[in-house]
PDB file of N, CA and C in Angstrom:
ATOM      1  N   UNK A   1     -11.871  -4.549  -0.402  1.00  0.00           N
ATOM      2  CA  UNK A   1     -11.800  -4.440   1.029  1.00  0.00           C
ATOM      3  C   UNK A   1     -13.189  -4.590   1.642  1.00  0.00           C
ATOM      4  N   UNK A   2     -14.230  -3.969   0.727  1.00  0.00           N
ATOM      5  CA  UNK A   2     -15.657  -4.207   1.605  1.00  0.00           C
ATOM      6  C   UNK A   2     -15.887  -5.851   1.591  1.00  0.00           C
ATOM      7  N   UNK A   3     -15.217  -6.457   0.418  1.00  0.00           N
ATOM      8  CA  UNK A   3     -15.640  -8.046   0.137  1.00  0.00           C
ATOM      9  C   UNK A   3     -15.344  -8.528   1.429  1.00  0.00           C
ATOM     10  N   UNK A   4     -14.073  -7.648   2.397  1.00  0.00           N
ATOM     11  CA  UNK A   4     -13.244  -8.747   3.303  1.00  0.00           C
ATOM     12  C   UNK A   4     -13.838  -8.195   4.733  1.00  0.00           C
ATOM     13  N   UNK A   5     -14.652  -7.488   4.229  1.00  0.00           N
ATOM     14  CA  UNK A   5     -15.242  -6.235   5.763  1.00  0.00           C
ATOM     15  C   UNK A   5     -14.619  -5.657   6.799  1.00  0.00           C
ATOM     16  N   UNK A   6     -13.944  -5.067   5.491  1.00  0.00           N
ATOM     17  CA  UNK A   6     -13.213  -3.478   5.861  1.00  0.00           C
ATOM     18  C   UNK A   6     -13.906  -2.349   5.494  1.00  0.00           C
ATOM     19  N   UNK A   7     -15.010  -2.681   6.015  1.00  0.00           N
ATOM     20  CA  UNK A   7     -15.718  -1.322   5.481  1.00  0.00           C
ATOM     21  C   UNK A   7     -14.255   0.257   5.813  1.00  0.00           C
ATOM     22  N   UNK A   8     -14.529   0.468   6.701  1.00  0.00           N
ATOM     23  CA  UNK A   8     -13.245   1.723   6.869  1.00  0.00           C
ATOM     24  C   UNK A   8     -12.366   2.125   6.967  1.00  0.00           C
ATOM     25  N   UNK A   9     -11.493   0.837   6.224  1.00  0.00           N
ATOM     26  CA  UNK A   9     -10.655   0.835   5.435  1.00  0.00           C
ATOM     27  C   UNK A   9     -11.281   1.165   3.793  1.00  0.00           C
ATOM     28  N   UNK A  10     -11.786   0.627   3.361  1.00  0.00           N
ATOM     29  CA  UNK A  10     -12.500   0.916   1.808  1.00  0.00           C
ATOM     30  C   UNK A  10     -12.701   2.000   1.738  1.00  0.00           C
ATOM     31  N   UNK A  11     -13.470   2.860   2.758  1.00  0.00           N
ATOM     32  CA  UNK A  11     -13.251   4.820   2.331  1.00  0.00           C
ATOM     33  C   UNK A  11     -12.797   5.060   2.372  1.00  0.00           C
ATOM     34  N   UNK A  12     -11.155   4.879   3.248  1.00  0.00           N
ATOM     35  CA  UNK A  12     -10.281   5.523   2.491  1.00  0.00           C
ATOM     36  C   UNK A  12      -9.816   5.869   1.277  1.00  0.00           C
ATOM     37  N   UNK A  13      -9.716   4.885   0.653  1.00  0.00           N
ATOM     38  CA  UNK A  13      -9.009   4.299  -0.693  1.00  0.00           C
ATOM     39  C   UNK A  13      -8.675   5.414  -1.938  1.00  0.00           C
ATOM     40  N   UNK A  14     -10.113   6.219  -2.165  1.00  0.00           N
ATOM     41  CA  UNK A  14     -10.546   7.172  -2.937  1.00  0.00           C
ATOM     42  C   UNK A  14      -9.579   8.358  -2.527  1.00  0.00           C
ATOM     43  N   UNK A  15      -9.234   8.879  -1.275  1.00  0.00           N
ATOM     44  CA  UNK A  15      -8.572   9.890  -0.784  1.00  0.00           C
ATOM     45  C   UNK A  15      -7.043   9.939  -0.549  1.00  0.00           C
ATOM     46  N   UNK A  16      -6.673   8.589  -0.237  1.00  0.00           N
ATOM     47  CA  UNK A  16      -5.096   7.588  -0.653  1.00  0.00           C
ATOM     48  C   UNK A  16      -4.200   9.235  -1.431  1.00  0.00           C
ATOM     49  N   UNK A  17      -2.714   9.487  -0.873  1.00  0.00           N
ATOM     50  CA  UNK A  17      -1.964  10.201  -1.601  1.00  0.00           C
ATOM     51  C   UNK A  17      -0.430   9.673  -1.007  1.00  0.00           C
ATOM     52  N   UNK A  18       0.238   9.322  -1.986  1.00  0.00           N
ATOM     53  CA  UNK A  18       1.187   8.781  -2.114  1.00  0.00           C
ATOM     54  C   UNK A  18       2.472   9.551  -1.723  1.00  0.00           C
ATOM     55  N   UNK A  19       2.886   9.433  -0.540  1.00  0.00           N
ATOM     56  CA  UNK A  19       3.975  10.032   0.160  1.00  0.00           C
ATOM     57  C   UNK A  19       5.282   9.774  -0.221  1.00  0.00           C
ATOM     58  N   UNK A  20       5.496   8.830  -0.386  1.00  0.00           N
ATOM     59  CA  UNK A  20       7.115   7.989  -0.949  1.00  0.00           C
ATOM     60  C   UNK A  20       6.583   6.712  -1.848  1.00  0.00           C
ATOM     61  N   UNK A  21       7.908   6.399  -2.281  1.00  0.00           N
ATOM     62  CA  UNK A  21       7.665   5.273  -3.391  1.00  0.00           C
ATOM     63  C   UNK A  21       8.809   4.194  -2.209  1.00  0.00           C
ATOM     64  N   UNK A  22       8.022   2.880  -1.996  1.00  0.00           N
ATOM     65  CA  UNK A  22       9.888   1.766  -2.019  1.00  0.00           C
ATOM     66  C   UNK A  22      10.934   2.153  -2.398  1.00  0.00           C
ATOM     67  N   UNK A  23      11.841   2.144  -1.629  1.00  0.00           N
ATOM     68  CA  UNK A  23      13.294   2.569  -2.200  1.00  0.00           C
ATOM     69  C   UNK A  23      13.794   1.310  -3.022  1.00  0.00           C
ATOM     70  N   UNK A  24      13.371   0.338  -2.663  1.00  0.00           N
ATOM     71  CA  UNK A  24      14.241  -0.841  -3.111  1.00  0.00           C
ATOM     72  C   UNK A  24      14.024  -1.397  -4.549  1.00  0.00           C
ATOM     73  N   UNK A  25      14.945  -2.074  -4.722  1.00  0.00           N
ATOM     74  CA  UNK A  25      15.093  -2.237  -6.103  1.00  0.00           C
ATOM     75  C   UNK A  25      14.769  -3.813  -6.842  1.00  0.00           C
ATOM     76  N   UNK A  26      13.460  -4.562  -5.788  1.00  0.00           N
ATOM     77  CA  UNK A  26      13.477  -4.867  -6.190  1.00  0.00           C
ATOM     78  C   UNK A  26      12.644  -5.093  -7.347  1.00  0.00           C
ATOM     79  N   UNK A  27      12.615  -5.731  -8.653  1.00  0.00           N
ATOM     80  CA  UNK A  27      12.058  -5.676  -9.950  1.00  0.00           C
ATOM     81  C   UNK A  27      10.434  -5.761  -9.986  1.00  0.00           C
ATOM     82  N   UNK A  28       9.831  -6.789  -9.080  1.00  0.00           N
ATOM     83  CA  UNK A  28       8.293  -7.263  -8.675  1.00  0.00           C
ATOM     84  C   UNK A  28       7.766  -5.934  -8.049  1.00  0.00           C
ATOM     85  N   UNK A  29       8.519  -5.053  -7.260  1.00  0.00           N
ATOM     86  CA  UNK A  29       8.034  -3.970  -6.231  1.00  0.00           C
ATOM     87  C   UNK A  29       7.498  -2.950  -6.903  1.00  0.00           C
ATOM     88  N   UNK A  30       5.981  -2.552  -6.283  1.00  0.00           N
ATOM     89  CA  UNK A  30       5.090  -1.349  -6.561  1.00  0.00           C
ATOM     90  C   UNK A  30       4.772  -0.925  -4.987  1.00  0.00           C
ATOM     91  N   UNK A  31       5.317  -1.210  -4.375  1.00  0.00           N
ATOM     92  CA  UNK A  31       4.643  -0.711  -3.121  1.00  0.00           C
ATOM     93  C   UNK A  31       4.824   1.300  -3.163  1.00  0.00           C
ATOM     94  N   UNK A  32       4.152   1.534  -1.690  1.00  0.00           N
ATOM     95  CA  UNK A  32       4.153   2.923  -1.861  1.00  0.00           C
ATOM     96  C   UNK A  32       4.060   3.030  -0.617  1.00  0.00           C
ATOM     97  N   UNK A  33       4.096   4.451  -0.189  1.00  0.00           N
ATOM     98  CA  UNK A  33       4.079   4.765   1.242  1.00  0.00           C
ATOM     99  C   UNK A  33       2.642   5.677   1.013  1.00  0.00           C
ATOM    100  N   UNK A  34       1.712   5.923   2.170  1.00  0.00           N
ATOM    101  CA  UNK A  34       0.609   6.746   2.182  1.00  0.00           C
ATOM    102  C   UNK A  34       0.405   7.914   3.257  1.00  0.00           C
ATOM    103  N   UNK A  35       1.294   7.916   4.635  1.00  0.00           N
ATOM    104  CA  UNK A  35       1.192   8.264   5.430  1.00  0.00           C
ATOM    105  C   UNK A  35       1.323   9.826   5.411  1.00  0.00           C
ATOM    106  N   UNK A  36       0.675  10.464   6.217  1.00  0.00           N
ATOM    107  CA  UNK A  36       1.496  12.080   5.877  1.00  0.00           C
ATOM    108  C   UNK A  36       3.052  12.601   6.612  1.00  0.00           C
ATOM    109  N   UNK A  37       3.100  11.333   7.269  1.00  0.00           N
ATOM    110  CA  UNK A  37       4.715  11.485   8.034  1.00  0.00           C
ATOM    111  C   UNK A  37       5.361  10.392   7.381  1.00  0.00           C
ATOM    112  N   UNK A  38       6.500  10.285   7.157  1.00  0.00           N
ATOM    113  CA  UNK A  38       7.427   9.491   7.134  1.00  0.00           C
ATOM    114  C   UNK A  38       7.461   8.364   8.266  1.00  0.00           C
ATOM    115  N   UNK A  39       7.179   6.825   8.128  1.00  0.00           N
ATOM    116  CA  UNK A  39       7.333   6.071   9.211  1.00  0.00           C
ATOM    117  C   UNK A  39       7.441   4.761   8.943  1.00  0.00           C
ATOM    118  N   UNK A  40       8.707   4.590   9.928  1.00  0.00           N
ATOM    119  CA  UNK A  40       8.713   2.872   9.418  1.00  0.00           C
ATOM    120  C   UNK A  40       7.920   1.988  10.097  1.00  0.00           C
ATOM    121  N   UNK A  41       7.425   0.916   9.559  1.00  0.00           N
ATOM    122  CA  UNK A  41       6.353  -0.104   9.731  1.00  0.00           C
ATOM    123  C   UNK A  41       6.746  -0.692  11.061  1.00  0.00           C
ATOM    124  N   UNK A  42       8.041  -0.720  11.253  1.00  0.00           N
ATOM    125  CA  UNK A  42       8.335  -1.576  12.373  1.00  0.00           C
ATOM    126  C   UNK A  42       8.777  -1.129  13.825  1.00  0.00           C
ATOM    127  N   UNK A  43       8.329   0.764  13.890  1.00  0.00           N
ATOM    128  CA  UNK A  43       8.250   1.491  14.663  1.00  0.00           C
ATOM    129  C   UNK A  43       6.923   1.265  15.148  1.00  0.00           C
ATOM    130  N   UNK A  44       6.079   1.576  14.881  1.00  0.00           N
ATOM    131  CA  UNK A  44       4.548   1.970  14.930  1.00  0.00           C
ATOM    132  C   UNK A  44       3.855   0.245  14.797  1.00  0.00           C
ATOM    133  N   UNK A  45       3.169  -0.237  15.896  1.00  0.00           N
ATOM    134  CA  UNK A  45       2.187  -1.766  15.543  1.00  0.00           C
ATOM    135  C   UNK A  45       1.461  -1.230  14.860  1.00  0.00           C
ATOM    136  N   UNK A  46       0.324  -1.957  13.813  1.00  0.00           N
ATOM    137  CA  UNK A  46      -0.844  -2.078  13.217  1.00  0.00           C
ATOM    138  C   UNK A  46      -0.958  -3.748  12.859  1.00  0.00           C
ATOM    139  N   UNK A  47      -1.576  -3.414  11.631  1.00  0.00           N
ATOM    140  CA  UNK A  47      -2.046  -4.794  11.194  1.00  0.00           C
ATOM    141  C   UNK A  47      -1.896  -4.372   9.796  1.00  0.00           C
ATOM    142  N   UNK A  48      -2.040  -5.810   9.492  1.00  0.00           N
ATOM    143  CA  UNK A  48      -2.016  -5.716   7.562  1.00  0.00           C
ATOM    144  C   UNK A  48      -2.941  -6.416   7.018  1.00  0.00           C
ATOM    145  N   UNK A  49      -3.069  -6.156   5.910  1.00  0.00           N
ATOM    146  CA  UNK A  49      -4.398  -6.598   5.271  1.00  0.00           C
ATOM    147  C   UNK A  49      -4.445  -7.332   4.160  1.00  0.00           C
ATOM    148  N   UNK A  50      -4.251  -8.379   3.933  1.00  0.00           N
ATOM    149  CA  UNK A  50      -3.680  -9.011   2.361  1.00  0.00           C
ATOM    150  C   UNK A  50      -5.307  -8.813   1.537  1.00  0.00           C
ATOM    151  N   UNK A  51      -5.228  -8.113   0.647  1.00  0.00           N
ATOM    152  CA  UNK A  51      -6.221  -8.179  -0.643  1.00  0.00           C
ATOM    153  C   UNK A  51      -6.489  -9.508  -1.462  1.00  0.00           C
ATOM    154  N   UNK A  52      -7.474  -9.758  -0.870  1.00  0.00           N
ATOM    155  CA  UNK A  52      -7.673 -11.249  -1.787  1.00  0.00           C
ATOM    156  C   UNK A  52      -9.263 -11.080  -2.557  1.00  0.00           C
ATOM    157  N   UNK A  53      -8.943 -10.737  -3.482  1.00  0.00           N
ATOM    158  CA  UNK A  53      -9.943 -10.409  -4.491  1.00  0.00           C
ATOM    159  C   UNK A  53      -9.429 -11.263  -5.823  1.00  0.00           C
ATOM    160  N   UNK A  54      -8.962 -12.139  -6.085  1.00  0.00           N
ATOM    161  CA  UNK A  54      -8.670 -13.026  -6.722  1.00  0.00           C
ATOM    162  C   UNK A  54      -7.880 -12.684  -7.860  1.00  0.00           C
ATOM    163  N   UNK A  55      -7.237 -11.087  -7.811  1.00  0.00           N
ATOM    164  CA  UNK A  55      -6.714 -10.501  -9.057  1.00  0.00           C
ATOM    165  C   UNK A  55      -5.391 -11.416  -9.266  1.00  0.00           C
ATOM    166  N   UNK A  56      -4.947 -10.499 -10.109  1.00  0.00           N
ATOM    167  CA  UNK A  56      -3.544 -11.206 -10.709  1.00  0.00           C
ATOM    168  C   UNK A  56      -2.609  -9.879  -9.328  1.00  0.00           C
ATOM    169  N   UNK A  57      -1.515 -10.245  -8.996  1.00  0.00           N
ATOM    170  CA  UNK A  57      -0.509  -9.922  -8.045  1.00  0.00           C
ATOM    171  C   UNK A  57      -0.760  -9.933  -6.571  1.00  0.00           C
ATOM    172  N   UNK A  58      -0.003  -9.795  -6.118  1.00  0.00           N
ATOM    173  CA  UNK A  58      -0.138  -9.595  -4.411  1.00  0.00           C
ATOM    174  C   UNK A  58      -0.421  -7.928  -4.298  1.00  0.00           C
ATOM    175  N   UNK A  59      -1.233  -7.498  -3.120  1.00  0.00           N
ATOM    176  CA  UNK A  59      -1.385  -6.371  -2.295  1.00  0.00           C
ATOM    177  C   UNK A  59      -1.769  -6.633  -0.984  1.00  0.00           C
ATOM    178  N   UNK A  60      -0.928  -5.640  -0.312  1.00  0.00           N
ATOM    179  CA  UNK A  60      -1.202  -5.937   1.481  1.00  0.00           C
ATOM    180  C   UNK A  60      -1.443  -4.581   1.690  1.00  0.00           C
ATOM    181  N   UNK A  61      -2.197  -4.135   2.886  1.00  0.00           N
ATOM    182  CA  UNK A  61      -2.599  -2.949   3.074  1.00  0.00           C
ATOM    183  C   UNK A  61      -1.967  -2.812   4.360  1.00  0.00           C
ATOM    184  N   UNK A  62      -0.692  -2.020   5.136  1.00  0.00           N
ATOM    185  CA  UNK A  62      -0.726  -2.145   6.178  1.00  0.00           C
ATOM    186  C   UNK A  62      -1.122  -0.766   7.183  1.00  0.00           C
ATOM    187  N   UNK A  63      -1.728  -0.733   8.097  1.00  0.00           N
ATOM    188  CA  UNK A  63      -3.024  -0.080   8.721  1.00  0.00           C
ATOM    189  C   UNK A  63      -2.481   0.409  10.136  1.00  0.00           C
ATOM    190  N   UNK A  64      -2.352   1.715  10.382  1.00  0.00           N
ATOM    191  CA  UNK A  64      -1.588   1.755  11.376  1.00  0.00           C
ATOM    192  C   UNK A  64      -2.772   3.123  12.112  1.00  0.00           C
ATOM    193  N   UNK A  65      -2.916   2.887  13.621  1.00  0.00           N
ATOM    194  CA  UNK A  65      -4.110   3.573  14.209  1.00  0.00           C
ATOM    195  C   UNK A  65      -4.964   3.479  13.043  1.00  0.00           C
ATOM    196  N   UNK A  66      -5.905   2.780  12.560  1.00  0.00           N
ATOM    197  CA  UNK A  66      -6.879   2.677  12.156  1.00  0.00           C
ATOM    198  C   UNK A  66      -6.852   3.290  10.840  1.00  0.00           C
ATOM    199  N   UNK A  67      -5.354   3.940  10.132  1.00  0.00           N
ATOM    200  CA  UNK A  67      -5.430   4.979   8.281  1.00  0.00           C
ATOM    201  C   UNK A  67      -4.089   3.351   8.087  1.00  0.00           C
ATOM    202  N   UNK A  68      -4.452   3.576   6.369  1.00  0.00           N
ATOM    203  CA  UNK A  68      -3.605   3.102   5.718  1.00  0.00           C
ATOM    204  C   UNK A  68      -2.494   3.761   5.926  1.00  0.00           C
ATOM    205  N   UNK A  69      -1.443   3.286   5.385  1.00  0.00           N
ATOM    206  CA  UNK A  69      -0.538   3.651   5.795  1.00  0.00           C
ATOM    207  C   UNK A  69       1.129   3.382   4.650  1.00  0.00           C
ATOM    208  N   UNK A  70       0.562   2.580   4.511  1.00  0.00           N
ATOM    209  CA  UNK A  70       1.661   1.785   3.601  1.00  0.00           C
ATOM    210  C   UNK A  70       0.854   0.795   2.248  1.00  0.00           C
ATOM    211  N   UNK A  71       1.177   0.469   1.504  1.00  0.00           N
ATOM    212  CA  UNK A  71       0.685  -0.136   0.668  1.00  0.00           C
ATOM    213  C   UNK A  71       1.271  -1.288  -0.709  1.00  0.00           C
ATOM    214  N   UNK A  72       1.698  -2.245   0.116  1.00  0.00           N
ATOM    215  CA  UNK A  72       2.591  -3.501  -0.552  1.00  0.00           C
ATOM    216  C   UNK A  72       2.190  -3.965  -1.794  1.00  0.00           C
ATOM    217  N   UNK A  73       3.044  -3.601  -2.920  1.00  0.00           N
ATOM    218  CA  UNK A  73       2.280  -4.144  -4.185  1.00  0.00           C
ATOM    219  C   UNK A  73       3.558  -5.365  -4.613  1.00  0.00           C
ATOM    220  N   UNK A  74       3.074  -6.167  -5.518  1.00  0.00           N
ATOM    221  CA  UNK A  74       4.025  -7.102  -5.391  1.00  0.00           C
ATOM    222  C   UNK A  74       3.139  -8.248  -7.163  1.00  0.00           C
ATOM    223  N   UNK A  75       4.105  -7.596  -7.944  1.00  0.00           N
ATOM    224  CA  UNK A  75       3.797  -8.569  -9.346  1.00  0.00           C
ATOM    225  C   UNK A  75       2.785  -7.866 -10.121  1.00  0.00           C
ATOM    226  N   UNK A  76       2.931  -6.644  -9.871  1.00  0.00           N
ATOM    227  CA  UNK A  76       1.462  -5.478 -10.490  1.00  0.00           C
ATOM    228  C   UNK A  76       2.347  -4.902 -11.763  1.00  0.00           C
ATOM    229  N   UNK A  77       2.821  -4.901 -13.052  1.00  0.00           N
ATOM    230  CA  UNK A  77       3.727  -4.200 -13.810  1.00  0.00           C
ATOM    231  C   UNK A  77       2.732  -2.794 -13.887  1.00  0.00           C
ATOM    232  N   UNK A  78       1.434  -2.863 -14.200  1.00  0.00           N
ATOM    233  CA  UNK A  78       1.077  -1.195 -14.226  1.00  0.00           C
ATOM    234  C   UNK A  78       1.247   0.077 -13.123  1.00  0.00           C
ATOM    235  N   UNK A  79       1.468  -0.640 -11.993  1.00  0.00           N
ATOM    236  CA  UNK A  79       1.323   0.030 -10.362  1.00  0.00           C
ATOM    237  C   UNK A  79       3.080   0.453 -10.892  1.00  0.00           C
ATOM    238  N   UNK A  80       4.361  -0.635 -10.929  1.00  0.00           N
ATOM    239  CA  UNK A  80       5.177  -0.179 -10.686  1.00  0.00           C
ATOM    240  C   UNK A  80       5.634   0.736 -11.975  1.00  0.00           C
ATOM    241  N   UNK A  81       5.096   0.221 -13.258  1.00  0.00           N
ATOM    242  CA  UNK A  81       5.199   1.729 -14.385  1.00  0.00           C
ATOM    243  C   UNK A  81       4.258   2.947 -14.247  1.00  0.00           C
ATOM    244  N   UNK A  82       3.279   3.133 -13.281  1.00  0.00           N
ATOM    245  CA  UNK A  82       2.778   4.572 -12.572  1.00  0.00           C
ATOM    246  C   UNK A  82       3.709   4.881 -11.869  1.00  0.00           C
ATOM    247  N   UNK A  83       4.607   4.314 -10.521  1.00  0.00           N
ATOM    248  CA  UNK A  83       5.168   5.060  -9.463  1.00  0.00           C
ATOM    249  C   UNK A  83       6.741   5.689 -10.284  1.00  0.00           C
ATOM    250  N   UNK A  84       7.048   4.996 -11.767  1.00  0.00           N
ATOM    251  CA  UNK A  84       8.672   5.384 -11.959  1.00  0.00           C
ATOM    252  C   UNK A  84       9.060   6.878 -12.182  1.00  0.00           C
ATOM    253  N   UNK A  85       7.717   7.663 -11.724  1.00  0.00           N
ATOM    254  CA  UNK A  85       7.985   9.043 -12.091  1.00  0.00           C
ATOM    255  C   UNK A  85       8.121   9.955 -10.874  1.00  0.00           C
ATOM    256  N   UNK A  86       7.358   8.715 -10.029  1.00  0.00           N
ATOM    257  CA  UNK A  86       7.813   9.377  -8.208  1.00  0.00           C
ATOM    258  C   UNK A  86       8.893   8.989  -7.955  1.00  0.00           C
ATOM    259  N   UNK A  87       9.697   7.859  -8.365  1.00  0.00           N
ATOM    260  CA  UNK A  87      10.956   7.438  -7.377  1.00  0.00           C
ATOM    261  C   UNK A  87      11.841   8.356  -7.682  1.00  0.00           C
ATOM    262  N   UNK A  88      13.264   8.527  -6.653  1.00  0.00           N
ATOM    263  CA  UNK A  88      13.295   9.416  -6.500  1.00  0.00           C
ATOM    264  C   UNK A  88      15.114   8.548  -6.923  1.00  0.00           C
TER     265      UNK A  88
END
């Protein structure tokens, strides 16, 4: 994120706590929720942030009043074998 100059977005990152997991099923999905409320993306405007650091999978950061908020993972197998102990 500092590469893309997000500086404040990037301090967050370290402090990040994972509120909900994606409900959905699908197989590629690691996303997560970060927020301390429950909220859907398409209530609340922000912006999103696609991570392009040249790794292997997709991540989008989406940013709502200025905190992360949500966090789109997409083709990560270690992200979605960490969250299978949160889903619910």
């Amino acid at each position: 994120m500092r590469a893309q100059g997000e500086e404040r977005i990037a301090e967050q990152v370290d402090g990040l706590r994972i509120t909900g997991v994606c409900p959905c099923e699908e197989p590629s999905c690691g996303s997560f929720h970060t927020a301390k409320l429950p909220m859907r993306r398409w209530f609340m405007r922000g912006r999103q942030i696609e991570l392009l650091d040249g790794g292997p999978g997709d991540v989008t950061i989406d940013v709502v009043r200025g905190e992360i908020a949500y966090v789109e993972v997409l083709r990560l197998d270690e992200v979605r074998r960490a969250l299978v102990g949160l889903r619910q």
